[in-house]
Structures are given as structure tokens and as C-alpha cells.
PDB file of N, CA and C in Angstrom:
ATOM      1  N   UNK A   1      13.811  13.634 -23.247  1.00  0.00           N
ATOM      2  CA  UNK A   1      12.946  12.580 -22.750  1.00  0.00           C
ATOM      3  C   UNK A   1      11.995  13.169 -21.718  1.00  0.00           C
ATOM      4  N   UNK A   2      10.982  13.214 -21.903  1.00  0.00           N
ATOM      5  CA  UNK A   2       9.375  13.525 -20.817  1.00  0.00           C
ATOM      6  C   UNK A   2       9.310  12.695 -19.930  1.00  0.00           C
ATOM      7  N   UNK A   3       8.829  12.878 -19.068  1.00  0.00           N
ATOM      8  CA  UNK A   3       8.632  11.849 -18.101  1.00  0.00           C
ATOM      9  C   UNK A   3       7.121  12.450 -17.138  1.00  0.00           C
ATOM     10  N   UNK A   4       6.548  10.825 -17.428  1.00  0.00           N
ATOM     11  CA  UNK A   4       4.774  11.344 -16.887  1.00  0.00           C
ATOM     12  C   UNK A   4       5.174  11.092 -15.743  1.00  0.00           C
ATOM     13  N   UNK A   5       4.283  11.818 -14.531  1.00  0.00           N
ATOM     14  CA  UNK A   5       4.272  11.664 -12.839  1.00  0.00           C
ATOM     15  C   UNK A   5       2.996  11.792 -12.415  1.00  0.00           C
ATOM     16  N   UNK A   6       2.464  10.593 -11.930  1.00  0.00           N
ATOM     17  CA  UNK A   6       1.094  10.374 -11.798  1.00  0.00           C
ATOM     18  C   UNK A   6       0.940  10.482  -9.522  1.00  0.00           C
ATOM     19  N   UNK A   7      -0.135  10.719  -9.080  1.00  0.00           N
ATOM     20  CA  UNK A   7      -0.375  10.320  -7.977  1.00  0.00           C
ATOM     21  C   UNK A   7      -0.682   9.136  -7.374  1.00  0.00           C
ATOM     22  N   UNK A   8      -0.563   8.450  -6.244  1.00  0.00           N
ATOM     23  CA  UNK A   8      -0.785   6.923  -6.312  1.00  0.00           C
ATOM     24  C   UNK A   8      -2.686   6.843  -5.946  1.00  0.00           C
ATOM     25  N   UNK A   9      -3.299   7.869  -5.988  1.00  0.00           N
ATOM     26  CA  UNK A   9      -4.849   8.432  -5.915  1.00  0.00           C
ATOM     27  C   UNK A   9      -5.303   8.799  -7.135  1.00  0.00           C
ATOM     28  N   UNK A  10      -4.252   8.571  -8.250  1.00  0.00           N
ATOM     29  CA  UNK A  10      -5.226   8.673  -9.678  1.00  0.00           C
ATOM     30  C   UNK A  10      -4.787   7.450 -10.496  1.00  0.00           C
ATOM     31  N   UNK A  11      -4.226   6.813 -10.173  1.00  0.00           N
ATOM     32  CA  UNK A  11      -3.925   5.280 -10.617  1.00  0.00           C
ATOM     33  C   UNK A  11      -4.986   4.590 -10.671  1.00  0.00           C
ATOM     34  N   UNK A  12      -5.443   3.811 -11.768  1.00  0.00           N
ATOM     35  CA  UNK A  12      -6.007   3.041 -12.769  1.00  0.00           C
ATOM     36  C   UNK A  12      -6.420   1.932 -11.572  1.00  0.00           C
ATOM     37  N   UNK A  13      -7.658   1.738 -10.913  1.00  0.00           N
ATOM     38  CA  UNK A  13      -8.135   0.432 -10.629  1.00  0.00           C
ATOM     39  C   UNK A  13      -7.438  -0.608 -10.703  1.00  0.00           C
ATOM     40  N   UNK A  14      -6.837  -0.979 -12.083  1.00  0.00           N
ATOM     41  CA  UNK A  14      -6.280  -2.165 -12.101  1.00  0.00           C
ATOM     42  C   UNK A  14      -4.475  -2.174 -11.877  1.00  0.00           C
ATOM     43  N   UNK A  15      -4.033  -1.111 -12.352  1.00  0.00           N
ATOM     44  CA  UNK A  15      -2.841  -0.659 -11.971  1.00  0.00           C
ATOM     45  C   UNK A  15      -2.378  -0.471 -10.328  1.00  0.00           C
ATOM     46  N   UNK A  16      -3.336   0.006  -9.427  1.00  0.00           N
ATOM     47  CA  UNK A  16      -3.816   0.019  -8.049  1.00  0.00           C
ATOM     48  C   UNK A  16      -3.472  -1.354  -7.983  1.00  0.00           C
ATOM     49  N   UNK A  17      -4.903  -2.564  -8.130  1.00  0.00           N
ATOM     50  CA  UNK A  17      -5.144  -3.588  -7.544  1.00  0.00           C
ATOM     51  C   UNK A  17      -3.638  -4.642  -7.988  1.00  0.00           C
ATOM     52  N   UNK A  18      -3.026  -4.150  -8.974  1.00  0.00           N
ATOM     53  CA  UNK A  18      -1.537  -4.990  -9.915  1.00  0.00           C
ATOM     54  C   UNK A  18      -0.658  -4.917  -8.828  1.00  0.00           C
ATOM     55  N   UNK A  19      -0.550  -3.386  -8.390  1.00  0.00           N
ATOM     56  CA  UNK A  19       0.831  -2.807  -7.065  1.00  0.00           C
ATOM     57  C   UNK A  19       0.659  -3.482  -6.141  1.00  0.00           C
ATOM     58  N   UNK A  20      -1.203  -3.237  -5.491  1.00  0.00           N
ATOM     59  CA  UNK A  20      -1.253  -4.408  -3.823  1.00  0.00           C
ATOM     60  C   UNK A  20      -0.708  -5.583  -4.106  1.00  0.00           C
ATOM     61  N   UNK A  21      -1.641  -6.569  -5.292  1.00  0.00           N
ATOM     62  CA  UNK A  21      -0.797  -7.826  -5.395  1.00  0.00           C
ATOM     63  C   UNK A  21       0.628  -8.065  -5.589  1.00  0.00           C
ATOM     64  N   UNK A  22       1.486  -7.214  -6.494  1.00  0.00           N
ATOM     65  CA  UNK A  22       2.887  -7.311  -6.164  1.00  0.00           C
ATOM     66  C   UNK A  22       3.303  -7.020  -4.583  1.00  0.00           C
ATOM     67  N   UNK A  23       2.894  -6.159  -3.770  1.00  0.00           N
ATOM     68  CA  UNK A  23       3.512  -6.264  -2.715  1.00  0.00           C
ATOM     69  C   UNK A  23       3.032  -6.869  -1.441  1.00  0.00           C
ATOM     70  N   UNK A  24       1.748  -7.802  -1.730  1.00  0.00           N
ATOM     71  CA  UNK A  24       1.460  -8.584  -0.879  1.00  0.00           C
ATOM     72  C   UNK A  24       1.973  -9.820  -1.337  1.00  0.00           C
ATOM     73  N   UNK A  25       2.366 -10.651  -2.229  1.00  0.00           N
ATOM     74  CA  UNK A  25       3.523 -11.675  -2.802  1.00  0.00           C
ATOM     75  C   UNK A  25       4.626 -11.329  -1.681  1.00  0.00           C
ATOM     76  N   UNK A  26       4.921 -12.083  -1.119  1.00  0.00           N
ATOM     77  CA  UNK A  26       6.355 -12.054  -0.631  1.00  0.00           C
ATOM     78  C   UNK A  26       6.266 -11.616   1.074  1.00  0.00           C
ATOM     79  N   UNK A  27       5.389 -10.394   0.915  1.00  0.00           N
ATOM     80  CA  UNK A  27       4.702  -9.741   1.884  1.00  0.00           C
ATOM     81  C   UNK A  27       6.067  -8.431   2.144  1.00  0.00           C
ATOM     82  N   UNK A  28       6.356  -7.726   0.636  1.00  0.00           N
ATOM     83  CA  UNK A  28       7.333  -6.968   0.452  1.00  0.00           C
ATOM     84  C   UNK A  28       6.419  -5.278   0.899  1.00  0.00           C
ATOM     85  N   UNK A  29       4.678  -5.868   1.278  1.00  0.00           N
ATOM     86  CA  UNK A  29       4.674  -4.446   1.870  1.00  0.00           C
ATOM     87  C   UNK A  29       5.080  -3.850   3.321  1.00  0.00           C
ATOM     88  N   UNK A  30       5.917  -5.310   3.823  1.00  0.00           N
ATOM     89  CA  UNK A  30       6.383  -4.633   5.176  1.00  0.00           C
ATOM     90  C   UNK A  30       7.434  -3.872   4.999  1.00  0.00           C
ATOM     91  N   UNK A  31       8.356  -4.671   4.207  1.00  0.00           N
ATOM     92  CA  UNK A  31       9.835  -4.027   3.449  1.00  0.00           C
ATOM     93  C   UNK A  31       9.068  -2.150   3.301  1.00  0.00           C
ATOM     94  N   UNK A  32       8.579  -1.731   2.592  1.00  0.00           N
ATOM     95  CA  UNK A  32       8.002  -0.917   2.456  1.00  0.00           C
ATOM     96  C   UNK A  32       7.463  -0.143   3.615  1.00  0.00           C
ATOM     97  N   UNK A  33       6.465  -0.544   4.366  1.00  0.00           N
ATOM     98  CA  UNK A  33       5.711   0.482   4.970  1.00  0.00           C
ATOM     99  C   UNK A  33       6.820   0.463   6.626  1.00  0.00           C
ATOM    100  N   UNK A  34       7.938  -0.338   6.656  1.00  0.00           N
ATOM    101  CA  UNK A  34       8.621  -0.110   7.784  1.00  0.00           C
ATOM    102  C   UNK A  34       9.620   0.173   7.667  1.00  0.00           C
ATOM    103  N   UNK A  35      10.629  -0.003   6.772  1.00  0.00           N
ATOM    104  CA  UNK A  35      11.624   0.273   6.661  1.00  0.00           C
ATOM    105  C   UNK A  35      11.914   1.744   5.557  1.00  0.00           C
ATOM    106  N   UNK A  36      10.670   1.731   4.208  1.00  0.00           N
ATOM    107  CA  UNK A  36      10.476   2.381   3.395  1.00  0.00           C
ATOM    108  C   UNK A  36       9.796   3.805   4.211  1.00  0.00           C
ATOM    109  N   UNK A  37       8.550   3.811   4.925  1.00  0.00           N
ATOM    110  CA  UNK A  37       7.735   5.094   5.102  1.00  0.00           C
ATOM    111  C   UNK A  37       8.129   5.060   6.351  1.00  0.00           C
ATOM    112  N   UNK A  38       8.577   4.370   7.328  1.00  0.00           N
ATOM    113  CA  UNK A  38       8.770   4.432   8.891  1.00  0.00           C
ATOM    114  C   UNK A  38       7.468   4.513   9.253  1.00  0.00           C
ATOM    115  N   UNK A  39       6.762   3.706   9.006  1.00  0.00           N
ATOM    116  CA  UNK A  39       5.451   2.795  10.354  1.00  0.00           C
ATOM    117  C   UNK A  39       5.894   2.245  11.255  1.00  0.00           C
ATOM    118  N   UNK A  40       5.144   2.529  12.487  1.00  0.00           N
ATOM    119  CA  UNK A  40       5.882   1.882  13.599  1.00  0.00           C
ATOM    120  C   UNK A  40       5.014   0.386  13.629  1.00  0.00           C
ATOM    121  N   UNK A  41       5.233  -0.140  14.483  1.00  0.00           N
ATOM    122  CA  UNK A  41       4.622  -1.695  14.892  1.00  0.00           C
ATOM    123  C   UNK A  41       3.349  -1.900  14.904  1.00  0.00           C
ATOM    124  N   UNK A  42       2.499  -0.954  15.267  1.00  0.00           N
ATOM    125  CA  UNK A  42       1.241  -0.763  16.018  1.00  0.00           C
ATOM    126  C   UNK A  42       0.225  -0.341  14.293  1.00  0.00           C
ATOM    127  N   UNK A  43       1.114   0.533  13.533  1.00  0.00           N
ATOM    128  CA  UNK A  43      -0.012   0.460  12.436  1.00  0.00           C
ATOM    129  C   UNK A  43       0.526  -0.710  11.219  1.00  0.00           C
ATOM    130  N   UNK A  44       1.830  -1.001  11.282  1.00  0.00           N
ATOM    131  CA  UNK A  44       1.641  -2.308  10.561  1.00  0.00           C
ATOM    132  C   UNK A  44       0.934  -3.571  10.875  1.00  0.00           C
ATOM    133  N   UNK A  45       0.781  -3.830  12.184  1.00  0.00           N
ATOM    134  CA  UNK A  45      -0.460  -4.587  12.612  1.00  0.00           C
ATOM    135  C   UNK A  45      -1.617  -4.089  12.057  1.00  0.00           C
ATOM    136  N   UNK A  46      -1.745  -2.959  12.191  1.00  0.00           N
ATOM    137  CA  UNK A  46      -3.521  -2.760  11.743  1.00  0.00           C
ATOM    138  C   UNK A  46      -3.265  -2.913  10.035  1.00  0.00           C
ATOM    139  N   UNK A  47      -2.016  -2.989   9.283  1.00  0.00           N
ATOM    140  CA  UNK A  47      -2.117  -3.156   7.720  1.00  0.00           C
ATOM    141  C   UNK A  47      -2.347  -4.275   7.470  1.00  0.00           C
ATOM    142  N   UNK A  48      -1.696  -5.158   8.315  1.00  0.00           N
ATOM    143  CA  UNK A  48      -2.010  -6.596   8.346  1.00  0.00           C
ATOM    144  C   UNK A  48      -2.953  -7.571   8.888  1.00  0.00           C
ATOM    145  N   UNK A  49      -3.799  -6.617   9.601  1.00  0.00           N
ATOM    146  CA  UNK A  49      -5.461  -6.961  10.362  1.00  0.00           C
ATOM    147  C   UNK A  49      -6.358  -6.917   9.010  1.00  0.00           C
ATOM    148  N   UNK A  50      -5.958  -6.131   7.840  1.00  0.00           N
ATOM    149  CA  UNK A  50      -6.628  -6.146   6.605  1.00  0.00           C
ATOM    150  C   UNK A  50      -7.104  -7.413   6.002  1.00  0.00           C
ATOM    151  N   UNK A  51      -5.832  -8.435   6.261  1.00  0.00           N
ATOM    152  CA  UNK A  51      -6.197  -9.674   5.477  1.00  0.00           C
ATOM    153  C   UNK A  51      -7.702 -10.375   6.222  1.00  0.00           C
ATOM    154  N   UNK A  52      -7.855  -9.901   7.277  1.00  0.00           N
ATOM    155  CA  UNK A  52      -9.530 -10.488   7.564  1.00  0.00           C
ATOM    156  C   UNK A  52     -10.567  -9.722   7.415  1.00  0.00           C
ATOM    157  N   UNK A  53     -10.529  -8.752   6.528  1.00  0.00           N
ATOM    158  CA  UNK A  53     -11.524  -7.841   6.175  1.00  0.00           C
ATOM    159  C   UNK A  53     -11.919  -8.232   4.702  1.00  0.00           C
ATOM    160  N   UNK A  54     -12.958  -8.576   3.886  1.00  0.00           N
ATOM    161  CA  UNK A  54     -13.266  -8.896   2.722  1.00  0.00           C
ATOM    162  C   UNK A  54     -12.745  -7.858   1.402  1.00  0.00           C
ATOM    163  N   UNK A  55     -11.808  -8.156   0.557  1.00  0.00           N
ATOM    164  CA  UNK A  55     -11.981  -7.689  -0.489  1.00  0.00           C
ATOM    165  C   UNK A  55     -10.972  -6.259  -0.485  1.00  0.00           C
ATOM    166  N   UNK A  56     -10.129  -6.909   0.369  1.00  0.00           N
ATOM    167  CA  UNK A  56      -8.276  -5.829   1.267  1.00  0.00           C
ATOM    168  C   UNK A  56      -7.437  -6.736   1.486  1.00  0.00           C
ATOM    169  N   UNK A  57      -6.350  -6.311   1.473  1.00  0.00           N
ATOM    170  CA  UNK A  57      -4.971  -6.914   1.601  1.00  0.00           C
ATOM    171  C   UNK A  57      -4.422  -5.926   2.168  1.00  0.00           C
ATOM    172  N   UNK A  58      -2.854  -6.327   2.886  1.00  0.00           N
ATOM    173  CA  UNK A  58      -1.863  -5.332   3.998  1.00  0.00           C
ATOM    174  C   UNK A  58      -2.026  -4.336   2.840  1.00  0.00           C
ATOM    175  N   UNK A  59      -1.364  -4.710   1.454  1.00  0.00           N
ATOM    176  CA  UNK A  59      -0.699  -3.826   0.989  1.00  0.00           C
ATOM    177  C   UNK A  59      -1.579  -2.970   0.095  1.00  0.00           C
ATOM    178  N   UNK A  60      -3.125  -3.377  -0.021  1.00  0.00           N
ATOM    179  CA  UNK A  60      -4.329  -2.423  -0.436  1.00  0.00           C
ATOM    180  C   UNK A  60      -4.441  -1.118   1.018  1.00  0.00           C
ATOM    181  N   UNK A  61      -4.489  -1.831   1.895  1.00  0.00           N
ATOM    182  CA  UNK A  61      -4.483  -0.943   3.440  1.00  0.00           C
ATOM    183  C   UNK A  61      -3.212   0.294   3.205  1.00  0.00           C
ATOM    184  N   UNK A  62      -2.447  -0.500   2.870  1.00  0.00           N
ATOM    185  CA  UNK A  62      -1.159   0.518   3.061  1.00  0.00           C
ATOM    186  C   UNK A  62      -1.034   1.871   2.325  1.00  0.00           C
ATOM    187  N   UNK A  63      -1.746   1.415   0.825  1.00  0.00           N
ATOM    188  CA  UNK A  63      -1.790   2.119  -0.387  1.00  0.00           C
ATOM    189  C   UNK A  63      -2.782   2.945   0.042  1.00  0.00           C
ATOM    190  N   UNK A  64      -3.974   3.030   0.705  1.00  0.00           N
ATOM    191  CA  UNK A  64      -5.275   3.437   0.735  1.00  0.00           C
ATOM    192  C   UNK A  64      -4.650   4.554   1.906  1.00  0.00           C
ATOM    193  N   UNK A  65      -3.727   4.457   3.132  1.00  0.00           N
ATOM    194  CA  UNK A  65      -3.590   5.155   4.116  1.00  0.00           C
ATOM    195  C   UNK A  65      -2.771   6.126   3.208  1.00  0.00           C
ATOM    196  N   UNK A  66      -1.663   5.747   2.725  1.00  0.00           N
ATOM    197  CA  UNK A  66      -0.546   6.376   1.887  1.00  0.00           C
ATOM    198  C   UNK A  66      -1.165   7.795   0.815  1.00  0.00           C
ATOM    199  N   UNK A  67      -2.561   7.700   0.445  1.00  0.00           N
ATOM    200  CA  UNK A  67      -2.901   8.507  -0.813  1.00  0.00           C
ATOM    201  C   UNK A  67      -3.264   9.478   0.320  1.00  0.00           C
ATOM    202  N   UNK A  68      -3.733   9.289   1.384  1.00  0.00           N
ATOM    203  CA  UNK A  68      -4.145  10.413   2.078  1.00  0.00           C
ATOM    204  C   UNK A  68      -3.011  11.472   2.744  1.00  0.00           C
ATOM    205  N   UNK A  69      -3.356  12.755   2.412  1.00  0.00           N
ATOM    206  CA  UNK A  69      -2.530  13.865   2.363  1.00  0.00           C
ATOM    207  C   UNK A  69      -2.302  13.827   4.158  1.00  0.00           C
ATOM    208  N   UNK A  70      -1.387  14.367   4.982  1.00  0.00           N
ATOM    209  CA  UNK A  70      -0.925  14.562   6.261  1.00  0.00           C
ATOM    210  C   UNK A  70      -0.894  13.388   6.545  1.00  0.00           C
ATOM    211  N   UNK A  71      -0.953  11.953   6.696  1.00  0.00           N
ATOM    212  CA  UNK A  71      -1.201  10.797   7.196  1.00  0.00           C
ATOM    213  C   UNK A  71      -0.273  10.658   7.483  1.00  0.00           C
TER     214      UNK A  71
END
């Protein structure tokens, strides 16, 4: 059995925009970016300052910090 392994920086637009909306439902990207990657308090606020920015969500923010290498 093969198994494909993709980067979360070459993921499909819509495959991207599918993940934010699953993990802004519920708001399972805190589950994630605090307990999952260890963000402290101060940048999950700024993931969640996203929702007043046009056309972002926490968990588009989260994904977008996440693809970047050393972050």
C-alpha cells in the first residue's frame, strides 16, 4: 500500500478552504493550535482577531502561520 504525503502549502484551494471550515465549526482550531501545536494565549488571540478581517477565519490564520517554515 503507497501512501501520498502532501504539504499543507500545496493543498488544493478548495481542500485548504474545506480544512479552515471544518475547524472553524465547533471552533476545534483552538483544540488544535493550543493544545495540538502549543500556541500560547497571545497568538491564539491574534488567530481569532482574524474573524474581523474580510475573507479569514481563526482557522485560515492558523493554517496560513503553520505552512511557514521556522514559525
Amino acid at each position: 500500500m503507497s501512501t501520498m504525503s502532501m504539504f499543507i502549502y500545496d493543498l488544493p484551494y478548495s481542500v485548504r478552504s474545506d480544512l479552515s471550515a471544518s475547524l472553524d465549526a465547533g471552533e476545534a482550531w483552538r483544540e488544535l493550535a493550543g493544545r495540538r501545536l502549543g500556541y500560547d494565549h497571545l497568538q491564539m488571540e491574534r488567530f481569532n482577531g482574524a474573524r474581523h478581517r474580510a475573507g479569514t477565519s481563526p482557522a485560515d490564520a492558523l493554517v496560513t502561520i503553520y505552512t511557514f517554515p521556522n514559525v
